[in-house]
C-alpha atoms as a PDB file:
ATOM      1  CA  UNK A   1       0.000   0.000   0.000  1.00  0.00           C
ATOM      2  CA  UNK A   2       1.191   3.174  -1.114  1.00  0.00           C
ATOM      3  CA  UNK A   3       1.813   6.394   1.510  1.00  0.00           C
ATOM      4  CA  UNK A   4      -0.689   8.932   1.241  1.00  0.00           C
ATOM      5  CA  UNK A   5       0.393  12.160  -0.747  1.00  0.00           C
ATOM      6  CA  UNK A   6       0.597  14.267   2.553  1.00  0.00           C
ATOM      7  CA  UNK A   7       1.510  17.660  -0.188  1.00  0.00           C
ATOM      8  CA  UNK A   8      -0.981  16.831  -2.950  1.00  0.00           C
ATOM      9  CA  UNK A   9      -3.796  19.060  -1.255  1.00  0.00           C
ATOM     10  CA  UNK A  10      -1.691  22.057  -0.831  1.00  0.00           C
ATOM     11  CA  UNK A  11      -0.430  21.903  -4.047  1.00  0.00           C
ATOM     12  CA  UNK A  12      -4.283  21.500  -5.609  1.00  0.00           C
ATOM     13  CA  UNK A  13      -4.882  24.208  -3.577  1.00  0.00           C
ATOM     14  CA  UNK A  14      -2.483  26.341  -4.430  1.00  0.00           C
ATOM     15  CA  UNK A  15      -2.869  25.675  -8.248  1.00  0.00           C
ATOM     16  CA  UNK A  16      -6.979  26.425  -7.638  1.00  0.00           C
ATOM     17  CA  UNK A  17      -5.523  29.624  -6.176  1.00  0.00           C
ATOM     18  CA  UNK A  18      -3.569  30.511  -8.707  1.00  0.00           C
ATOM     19  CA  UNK A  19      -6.324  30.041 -11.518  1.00  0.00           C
ATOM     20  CA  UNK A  20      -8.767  32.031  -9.749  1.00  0.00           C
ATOM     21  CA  UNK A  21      -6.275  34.798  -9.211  1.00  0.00           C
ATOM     22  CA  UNK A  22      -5.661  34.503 -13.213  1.00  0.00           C
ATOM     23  CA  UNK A  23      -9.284  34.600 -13.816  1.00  0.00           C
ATOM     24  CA  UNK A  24     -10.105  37.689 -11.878  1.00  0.00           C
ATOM     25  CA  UNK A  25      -6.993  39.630 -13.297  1.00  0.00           C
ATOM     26  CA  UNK A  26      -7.932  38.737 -16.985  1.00  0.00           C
ATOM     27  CA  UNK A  27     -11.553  39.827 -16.497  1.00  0.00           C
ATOM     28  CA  UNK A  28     -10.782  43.079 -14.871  1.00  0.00           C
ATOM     29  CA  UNK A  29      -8.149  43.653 -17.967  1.00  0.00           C
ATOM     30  CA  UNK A  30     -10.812  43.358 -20.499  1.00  0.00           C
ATOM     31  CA  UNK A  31     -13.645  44.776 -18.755  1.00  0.00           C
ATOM     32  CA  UNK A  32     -10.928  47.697 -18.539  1.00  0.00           C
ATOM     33  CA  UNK A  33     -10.522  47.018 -22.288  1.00  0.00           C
ATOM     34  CA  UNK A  34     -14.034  47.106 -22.757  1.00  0.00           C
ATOM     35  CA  UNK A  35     -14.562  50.362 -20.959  1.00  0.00           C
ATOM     36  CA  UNK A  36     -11.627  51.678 -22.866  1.00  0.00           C
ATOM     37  CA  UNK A  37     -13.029  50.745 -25.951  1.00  0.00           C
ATOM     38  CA  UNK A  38     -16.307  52.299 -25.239  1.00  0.00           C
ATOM     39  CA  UNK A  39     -15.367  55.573 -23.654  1.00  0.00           C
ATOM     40  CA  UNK A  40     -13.140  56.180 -27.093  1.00  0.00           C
ATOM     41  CA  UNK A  41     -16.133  55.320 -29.191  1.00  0.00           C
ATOM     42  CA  UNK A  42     -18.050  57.847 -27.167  1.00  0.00           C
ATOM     43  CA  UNK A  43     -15.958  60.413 -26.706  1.00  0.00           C
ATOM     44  CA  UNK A  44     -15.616  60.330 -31.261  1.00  0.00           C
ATOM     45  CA  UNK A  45     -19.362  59.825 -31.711  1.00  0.00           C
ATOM     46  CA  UNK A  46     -19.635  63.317 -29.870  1.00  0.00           C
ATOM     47  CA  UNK A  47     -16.694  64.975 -31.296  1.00  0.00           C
ATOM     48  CA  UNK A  48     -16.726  64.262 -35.115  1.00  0.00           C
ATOM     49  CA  UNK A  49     -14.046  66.490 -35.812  1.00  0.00           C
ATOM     50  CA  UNK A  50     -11.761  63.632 -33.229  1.00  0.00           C
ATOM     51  CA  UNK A  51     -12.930  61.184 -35.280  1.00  0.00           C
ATOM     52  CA  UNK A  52     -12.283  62.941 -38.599  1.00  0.00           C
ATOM     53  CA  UNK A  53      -8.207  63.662 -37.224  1.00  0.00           C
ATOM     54  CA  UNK A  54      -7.865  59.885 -36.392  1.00  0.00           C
ATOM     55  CA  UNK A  55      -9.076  58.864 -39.627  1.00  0.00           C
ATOM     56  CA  UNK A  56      -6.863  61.139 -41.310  1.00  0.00           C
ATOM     57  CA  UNK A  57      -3.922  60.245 -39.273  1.00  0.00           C
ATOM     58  CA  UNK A  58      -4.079  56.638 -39.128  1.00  0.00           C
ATOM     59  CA  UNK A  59      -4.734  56.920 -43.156  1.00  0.00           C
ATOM     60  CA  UNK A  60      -1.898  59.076 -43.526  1.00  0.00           C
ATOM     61  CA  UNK A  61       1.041  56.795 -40.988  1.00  0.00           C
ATOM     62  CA  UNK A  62      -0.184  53.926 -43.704  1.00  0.00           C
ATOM     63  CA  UNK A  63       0.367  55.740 -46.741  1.00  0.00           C
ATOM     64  CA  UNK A  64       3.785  56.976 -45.677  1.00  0.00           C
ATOM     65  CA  UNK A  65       4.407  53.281 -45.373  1.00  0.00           C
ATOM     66  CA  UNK A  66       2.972  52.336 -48.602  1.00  0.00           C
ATOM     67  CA  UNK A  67       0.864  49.612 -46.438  1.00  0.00           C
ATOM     68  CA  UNK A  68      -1.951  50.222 -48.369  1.00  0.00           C
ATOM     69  CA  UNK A  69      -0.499  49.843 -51.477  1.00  0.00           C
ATOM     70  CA  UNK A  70      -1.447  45.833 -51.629  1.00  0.00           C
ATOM     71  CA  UNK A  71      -5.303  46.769 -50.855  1.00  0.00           C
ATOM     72  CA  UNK A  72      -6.341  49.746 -52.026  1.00  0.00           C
ATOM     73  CA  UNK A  73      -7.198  49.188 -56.153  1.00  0.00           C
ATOM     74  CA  UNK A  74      -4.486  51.007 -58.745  1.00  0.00           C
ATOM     75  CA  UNK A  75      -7.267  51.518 -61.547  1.00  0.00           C
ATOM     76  CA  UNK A  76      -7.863  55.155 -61.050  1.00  0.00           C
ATOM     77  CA  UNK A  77     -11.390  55.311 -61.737  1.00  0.00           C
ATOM     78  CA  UNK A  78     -11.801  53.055 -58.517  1.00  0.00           C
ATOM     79  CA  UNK A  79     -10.112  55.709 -56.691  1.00  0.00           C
ATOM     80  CA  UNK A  80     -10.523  59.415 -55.887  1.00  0.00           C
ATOM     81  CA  UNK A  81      -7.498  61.611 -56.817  1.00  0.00           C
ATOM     82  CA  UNK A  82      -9.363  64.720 -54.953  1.00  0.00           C
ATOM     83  CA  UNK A  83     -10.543  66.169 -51.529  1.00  0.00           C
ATOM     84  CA  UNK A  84     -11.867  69.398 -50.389  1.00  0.00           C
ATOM     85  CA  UNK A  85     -10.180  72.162 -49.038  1.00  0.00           C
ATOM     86  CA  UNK A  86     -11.914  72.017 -45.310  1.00  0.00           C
ATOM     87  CA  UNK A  87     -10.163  68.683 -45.246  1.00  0.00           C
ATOM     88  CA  UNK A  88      -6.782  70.503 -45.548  1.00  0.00           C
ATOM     89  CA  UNK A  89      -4.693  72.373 -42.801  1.00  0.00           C
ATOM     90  CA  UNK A  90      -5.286  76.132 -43.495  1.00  0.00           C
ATOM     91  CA  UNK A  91      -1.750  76.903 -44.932  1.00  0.00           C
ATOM     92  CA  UNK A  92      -2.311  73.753 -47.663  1.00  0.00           C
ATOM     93  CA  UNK A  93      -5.803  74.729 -48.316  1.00  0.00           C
ATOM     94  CA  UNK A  94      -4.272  77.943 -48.841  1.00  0.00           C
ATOM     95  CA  UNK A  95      -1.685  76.953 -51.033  1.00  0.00           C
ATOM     96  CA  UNK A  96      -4.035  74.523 -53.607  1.00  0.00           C
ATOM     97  CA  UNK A  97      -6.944  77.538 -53.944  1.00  0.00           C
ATOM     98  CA  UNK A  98      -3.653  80.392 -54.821  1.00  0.00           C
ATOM     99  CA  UNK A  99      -2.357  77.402 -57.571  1.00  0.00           C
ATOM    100  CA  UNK A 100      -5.807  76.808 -58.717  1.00  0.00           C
ATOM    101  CA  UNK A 101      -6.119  80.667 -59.550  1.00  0.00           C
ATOM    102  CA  UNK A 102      -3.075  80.470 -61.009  1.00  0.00           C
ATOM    103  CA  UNK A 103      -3.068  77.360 -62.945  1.00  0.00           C
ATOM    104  CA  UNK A 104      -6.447  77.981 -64.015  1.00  0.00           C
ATOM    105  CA  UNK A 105      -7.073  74.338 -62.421  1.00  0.00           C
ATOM    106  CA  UNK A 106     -10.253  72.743 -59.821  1.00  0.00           C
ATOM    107  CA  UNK A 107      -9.074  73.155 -55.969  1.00  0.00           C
ATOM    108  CA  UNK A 108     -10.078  69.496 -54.988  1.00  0.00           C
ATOM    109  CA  UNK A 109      -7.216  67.666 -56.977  1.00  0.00           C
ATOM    110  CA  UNK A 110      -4.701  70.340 -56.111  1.00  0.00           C
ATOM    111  CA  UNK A 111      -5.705  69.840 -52.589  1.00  0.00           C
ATOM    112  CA  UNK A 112      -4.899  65.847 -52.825  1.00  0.00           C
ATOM    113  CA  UNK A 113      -1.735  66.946 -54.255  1.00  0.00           C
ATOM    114  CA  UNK A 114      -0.694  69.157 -52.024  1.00  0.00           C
ATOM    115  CA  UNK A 115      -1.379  66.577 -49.578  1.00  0.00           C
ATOM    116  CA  UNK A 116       0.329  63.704 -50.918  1.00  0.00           C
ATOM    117  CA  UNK A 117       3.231  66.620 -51.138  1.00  0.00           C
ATOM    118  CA  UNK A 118       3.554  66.722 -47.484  1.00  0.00           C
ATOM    119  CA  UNK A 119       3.227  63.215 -46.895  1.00  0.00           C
ATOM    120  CA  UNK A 120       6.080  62.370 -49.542  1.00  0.00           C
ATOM    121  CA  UNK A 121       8.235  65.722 -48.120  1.00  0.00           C
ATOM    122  CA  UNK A 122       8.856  63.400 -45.055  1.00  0.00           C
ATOM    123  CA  UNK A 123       9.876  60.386 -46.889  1.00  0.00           C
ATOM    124  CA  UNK A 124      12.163  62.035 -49.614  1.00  0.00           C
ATOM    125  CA  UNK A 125      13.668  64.933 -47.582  1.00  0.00           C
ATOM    126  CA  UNK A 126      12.443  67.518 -49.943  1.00  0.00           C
ATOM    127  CA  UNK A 127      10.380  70.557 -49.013  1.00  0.00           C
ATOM    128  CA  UNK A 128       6.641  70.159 -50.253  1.00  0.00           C
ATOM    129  CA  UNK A 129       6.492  73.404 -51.780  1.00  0.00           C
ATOM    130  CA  UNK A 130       9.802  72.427 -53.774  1.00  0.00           C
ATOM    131  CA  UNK A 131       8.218  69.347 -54.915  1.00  0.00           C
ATOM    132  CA  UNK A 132       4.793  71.418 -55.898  1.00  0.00           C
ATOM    133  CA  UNK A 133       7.303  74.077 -57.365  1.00  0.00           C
ATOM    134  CA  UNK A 134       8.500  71.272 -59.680  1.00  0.00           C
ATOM    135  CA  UNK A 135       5.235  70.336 -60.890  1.00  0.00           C
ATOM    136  CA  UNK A 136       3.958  74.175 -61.619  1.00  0.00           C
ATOM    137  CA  UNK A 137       7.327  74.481 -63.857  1.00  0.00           C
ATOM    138  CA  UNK A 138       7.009  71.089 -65.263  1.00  0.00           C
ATOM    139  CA  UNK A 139       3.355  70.692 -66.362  1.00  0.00           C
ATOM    140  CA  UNK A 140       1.322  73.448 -64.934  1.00  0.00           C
ATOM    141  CA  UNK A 141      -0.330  70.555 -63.379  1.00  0.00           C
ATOM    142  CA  UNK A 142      -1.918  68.769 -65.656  1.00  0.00           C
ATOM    143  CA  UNK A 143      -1.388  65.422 -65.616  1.00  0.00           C
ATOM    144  CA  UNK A 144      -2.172  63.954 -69.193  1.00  0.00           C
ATOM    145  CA  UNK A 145       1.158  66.568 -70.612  1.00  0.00           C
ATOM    146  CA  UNK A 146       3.913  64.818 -72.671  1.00  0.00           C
ATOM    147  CA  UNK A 147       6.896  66.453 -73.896  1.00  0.00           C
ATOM    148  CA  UNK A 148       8.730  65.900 -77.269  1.00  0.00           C
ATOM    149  CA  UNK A 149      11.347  63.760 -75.542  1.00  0.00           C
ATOM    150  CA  UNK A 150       8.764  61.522 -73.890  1.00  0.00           C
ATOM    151  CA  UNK A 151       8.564  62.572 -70.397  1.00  0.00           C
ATOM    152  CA  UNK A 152       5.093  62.433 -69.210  1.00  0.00           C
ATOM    153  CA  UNK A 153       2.258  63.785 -66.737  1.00  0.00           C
ATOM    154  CA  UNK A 154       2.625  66.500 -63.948  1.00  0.00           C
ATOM    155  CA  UNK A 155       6.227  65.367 -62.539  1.00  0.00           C
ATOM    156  CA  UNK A 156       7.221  64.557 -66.103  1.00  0.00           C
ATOM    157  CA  UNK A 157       8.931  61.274 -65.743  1.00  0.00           C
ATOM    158  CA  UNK A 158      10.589  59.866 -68.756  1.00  0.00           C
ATOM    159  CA  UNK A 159       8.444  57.097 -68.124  1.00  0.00           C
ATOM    160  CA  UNK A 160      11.076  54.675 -70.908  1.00  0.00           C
ATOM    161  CA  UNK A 161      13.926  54.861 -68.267  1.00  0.00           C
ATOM    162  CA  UNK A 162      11.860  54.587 -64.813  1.00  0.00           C
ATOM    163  CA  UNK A 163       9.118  52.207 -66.002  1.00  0.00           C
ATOM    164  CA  UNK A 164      10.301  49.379 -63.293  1.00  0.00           C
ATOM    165  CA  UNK A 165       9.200  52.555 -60.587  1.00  0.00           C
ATOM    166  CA  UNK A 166       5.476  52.244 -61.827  1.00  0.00           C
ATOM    167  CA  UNK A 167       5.429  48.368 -61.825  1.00  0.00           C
ATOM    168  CA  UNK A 168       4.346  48.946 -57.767  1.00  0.00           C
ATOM    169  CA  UNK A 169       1.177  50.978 -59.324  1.00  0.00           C
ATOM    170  CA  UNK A 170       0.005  48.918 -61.696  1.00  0.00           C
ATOM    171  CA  UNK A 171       2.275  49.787 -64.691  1.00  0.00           C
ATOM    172  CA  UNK A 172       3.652  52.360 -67.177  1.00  0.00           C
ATOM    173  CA  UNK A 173      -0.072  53.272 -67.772  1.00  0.00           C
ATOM    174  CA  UNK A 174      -0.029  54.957 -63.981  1.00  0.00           C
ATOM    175  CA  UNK A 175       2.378  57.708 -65.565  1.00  0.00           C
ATOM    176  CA  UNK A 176      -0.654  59.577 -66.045  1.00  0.00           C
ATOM    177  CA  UNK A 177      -2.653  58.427 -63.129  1.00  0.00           C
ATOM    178  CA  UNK A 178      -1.642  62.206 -60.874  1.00  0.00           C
ATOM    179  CA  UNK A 179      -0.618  60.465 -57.264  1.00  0.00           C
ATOM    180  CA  UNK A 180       1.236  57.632 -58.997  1.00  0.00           C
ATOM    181  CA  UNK A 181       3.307  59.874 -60.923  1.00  0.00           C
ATOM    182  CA  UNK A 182       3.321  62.612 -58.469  1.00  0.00           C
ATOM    183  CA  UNK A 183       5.034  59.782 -55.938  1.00  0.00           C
ATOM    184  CA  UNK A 184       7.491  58.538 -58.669  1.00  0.00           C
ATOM    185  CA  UNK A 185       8.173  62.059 -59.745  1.00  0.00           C
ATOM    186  CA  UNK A 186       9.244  63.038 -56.305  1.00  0.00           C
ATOM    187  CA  UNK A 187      11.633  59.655 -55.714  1.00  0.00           C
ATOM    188  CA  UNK A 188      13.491  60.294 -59.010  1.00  0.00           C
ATOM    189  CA  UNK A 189      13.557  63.988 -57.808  1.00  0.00           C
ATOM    190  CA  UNK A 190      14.917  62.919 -54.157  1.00  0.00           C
ATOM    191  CA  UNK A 191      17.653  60.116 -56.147  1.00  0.00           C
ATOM    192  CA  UNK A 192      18.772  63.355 -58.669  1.00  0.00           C
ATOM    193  CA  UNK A 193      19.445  65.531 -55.577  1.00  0.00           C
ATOM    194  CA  UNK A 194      20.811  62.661 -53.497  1.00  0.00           C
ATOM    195  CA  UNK A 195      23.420  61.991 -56.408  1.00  0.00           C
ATOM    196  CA  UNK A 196      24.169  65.254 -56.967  1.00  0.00           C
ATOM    197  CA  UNK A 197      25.416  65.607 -53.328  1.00  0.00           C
ATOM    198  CA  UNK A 198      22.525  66.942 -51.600  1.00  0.00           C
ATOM    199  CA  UNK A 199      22.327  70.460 -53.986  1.00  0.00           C
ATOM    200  CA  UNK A 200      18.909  71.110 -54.701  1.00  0.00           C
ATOM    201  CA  UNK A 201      20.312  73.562 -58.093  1.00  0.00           C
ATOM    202  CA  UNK A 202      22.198  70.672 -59.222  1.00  0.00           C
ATOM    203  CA  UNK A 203      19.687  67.746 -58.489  1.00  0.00           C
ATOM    204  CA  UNK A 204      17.212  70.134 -60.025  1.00  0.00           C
ATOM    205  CA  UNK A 205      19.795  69.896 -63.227  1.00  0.00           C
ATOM    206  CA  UNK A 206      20.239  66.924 -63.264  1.00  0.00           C
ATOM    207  CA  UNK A 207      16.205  65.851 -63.068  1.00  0.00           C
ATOM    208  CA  UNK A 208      15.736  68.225 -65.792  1.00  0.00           C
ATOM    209  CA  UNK A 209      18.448  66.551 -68.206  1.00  0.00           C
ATOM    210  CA  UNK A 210      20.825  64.283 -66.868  1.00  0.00           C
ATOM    211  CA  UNK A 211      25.134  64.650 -67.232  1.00  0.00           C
ATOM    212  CA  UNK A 212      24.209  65.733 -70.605  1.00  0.00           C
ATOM    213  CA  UNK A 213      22.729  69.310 -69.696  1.00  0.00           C
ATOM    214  CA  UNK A 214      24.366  72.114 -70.337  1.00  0.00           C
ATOM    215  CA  UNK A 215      22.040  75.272 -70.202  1.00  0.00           C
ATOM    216  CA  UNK A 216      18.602  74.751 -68.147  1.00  0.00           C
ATOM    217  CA  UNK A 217      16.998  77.314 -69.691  1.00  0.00           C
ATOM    218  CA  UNK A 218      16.142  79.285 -66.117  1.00  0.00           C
ATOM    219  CA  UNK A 219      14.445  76.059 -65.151  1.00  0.00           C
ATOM    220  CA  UNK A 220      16.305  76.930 -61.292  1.00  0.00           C
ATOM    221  CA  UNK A 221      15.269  79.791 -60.742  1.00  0.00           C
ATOM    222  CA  UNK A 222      11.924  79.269 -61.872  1.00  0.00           C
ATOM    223  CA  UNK A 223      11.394  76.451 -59.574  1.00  0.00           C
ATOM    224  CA  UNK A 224      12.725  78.340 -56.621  1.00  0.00           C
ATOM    225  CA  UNK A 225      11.040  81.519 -57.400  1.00  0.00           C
ATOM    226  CA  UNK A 226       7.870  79.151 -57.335  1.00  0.00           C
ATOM    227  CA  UNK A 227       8.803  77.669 -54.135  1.00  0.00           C
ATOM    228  CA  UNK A 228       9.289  81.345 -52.910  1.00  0.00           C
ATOM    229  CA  UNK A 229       5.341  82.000 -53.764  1.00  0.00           C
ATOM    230  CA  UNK A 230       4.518  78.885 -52.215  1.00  0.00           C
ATOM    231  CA  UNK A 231       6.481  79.391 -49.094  1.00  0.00           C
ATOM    232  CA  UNK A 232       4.261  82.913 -48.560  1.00  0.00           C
ATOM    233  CA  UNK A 233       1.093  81.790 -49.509  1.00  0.00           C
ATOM    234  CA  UNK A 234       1.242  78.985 -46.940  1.00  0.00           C
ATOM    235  CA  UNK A 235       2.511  81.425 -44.232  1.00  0.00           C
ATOM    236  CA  UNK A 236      -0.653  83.440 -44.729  1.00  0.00           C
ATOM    237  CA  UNK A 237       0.579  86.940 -47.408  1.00  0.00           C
ATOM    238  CA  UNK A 238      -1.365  87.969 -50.275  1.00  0.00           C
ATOM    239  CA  UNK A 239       0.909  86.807 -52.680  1.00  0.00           C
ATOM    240  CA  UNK A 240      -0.339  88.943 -56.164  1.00  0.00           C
ATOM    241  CA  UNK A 241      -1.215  86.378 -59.847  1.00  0.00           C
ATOM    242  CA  UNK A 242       0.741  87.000 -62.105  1.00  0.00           C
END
């Protein structure tokens, strides 16, 4: 006959103990979950404009990380390639009416492209007014312009040497699709500067013709004098169409 188990009670105990203690700790964390969850939903059901932000931002943190990429569709008449103005910060909203005046072109695209500006400013180290500024010079922003040497749509991307760059949105035919060539635009832009040792003139140069320019035509100064506009516009001055 075997001894009894004079520890096997305590230890069922303690193990009963234990569970119970686990129980009550994981039910209070998702009832505090829970209440979480619901005092958020709250709190945005009676402040829209909350809810509006965190749409906005989340949106915005994925598209910086091209997570949506794989979801949202590439055909562009599945997606919209505008927003309105009261969507914008006041200095962009500011910025896409004074270009639409100028340009002679509708505020709602201009707005998504001054948006996607900012967003891609923080990936590609540029200034979104210089990337903008590059688009005025280049194609007065609009996006279905093609130039003698090929380069097409509002960046003007010689769409023959960087076709591999529109293979992520759906192929060459996204050259003229505004946000896929506005994001390719501004990566060939940020690679020209890069090589070019960080000078914005000579990136600028470079994007324009490659190591066989020799005269640019004012194509600089235009840009930066664009910028310039840009830069006072957003900051709130009456800057005066030409």
């Amino acid at each position: 006959m075997k001894p009894a188990c004079t520890w096997c009670p305590h230890f069922r105990t303690l193990l009963r103990d234990v569970a119970q203690g686990l129980f009550i700790i994981t039910h209070s964390g998702l009832a505090m979950v829970g209440l979480t969850a619901a005092s958020l939903v709250m709190a945005l059901w009676l402040n829209p404009g909350w809810l509006h932000s965190a749409e906005g931002a989340v949106f915005n943190w994925l598209r910086e990380r091209q997570v949506l990429l794989s979801w949202l569709p590439e055909n562009t008449a599945e997606r919209a390639t505008a927003m309105n103005l009261q969507d914008l910060p006041r200095s962009q909203a500011a910025v896409a009416e004074w270009l639409g005046r100028k340009y002679k072109v509708a505020p709602e695209p201009l707005a998504a492209l001054v948006a996607e500006a900012h967003v891609l400013s923080k990936k590609t180290k540029l200034a979104p007014h210089f990337i903008l500024a590059v688009m005025a010079i280049e194609s007065n922003f609009h996006p279905y312009v093609q130039s003698q040497a090929g380069a097409q749509g509002l960046m003007q991307v010689m769409t023959e040497i960087h076709e591999k760059r529109y293979q992520a949105f759906g192929g060459r035919l996204a050259a003229f699709d505004p946000i896929a060539n506005l994001r390719v635009g501004a990566a060939v832009l940020s690679d020209a500067v890069k090589l070019r040792g960080g000078s914005l003139e000579e990136g600028l140069k470079f994007y324009l013709g490659g190591y066989a320019l020799s005269e640019d035509g004012g194509y600089v100064s235009k840009v930066f004098a664009e910028q310039a506009q840009l830069d006072l516009v957003a900051a709130g001055q009456k800057v005066p169409l030409p």
